[in-house]
C-alpha atoms as a PDB file:
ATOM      1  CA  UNK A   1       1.587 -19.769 -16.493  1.00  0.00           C
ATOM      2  CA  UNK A   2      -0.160 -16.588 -16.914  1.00  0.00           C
ATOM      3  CA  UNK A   3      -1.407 -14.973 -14.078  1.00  0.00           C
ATOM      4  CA  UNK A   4      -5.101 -14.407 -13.442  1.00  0.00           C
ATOM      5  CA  UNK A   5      -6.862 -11.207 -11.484  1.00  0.00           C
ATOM      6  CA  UNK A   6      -6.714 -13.029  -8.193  1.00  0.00           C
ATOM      7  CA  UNK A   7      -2.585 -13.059  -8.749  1.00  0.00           C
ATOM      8  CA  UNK A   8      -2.510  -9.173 -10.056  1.00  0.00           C
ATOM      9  CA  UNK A   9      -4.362  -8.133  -7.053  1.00  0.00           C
ATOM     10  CA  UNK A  10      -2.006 -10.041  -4.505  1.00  0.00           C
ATOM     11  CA  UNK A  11       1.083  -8.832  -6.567  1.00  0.00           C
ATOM     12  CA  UNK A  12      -0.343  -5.125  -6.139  1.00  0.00           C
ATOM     13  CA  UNK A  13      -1.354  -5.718  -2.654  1.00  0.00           C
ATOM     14  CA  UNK A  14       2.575  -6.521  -1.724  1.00  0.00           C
ATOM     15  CA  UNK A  15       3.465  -3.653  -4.018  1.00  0.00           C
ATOM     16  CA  UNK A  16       1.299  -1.224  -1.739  1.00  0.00           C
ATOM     17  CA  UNK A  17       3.169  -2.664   1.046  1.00  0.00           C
ATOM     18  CA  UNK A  18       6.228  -1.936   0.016  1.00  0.00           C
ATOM     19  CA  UNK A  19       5.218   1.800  -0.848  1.00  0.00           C
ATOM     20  CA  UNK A  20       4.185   1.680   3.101  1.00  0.00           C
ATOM     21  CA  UNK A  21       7.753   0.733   3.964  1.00  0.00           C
ATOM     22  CA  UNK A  22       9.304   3.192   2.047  1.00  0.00           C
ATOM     23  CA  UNK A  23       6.728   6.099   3.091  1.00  0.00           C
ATOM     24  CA  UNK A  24       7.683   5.272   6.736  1.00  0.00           C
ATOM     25  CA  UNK A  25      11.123   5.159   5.937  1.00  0.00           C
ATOM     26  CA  UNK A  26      10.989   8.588   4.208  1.00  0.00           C
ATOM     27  CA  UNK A  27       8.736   9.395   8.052  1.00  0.00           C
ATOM     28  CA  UNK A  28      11.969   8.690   9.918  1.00  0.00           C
ATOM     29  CA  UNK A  29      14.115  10.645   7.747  1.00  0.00           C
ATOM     30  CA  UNK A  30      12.063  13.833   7.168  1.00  0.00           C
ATOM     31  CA  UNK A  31      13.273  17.175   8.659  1.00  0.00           C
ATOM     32  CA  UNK A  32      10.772  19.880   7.057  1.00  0.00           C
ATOM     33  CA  UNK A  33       7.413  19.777   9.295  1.00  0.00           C
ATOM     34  CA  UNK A  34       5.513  20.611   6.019  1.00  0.00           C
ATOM     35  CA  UNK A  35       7.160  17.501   4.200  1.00  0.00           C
ATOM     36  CA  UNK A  36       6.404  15.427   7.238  1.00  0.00           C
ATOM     37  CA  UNK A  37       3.206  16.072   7.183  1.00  0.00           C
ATOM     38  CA  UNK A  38       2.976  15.242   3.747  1.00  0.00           C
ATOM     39  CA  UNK A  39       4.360  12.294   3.932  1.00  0.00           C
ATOM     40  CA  UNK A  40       2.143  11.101   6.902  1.00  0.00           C
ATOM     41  CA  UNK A  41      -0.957  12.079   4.368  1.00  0.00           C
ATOM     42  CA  UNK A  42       0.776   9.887   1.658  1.00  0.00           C
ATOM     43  CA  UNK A  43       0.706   6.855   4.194  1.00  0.00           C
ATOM     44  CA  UNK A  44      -3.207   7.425   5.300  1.00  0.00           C
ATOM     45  CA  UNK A  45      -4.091   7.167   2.107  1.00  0.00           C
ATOM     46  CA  UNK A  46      -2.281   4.082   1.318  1.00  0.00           C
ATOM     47  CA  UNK A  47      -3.409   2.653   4.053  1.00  0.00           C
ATOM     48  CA  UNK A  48      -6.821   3.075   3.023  1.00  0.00           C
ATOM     49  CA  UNK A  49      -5.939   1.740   0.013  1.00  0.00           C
ATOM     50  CA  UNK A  50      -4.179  -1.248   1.356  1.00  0.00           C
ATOM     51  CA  UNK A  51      -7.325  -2.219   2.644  1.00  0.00           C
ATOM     52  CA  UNK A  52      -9.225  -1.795   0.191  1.00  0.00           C
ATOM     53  CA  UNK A  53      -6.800  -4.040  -1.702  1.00  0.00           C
ATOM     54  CA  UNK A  54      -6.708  -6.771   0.890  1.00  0.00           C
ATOM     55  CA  UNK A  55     -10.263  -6.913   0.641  1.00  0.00           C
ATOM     56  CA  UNK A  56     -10.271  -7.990  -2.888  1.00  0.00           C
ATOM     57  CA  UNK A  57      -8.089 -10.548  -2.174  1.00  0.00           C
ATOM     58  CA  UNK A  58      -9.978 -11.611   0.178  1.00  0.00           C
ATOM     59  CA  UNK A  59     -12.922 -11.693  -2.149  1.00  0.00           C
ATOM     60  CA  UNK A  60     -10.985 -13.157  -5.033  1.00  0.00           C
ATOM     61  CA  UNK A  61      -9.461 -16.182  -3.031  1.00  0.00           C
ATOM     62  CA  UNK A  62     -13.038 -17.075  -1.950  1.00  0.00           C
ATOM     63  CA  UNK A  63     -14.624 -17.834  -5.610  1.00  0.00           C
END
């Protein structure tokens, strides 16, 4: 069965969650301050995106 956009949002929504994971992964493992920081900046915006993603979901479950 092919999947629709409700199914390619929810498989990219539990991709962006495991880019989270990893990002905080990479948190714990980071020595350089400067790298750290970059890092954490990766992770904000992913989290934004996240739920931005969720959302859509949300939206696309509901129709």
């Amino acid at each position: 069965m092919e999947k629709n956009a409700r199914g390619y949002v929810q498989e990219s929504c539990q991709a962006l969650e495991e880019a989270s994971r990893c990002l905080q992964q990479a948190l714990s493992t980071v020595e350089k301050d400067q790298n750290r920081d970059r890092i954490q900046q990766s992770l904000d915006g992913l989290t934004a995106v996240q739920s931005h993603c969720r959302e859509t979901a949300n939206v696309l479950s509901h129709q």
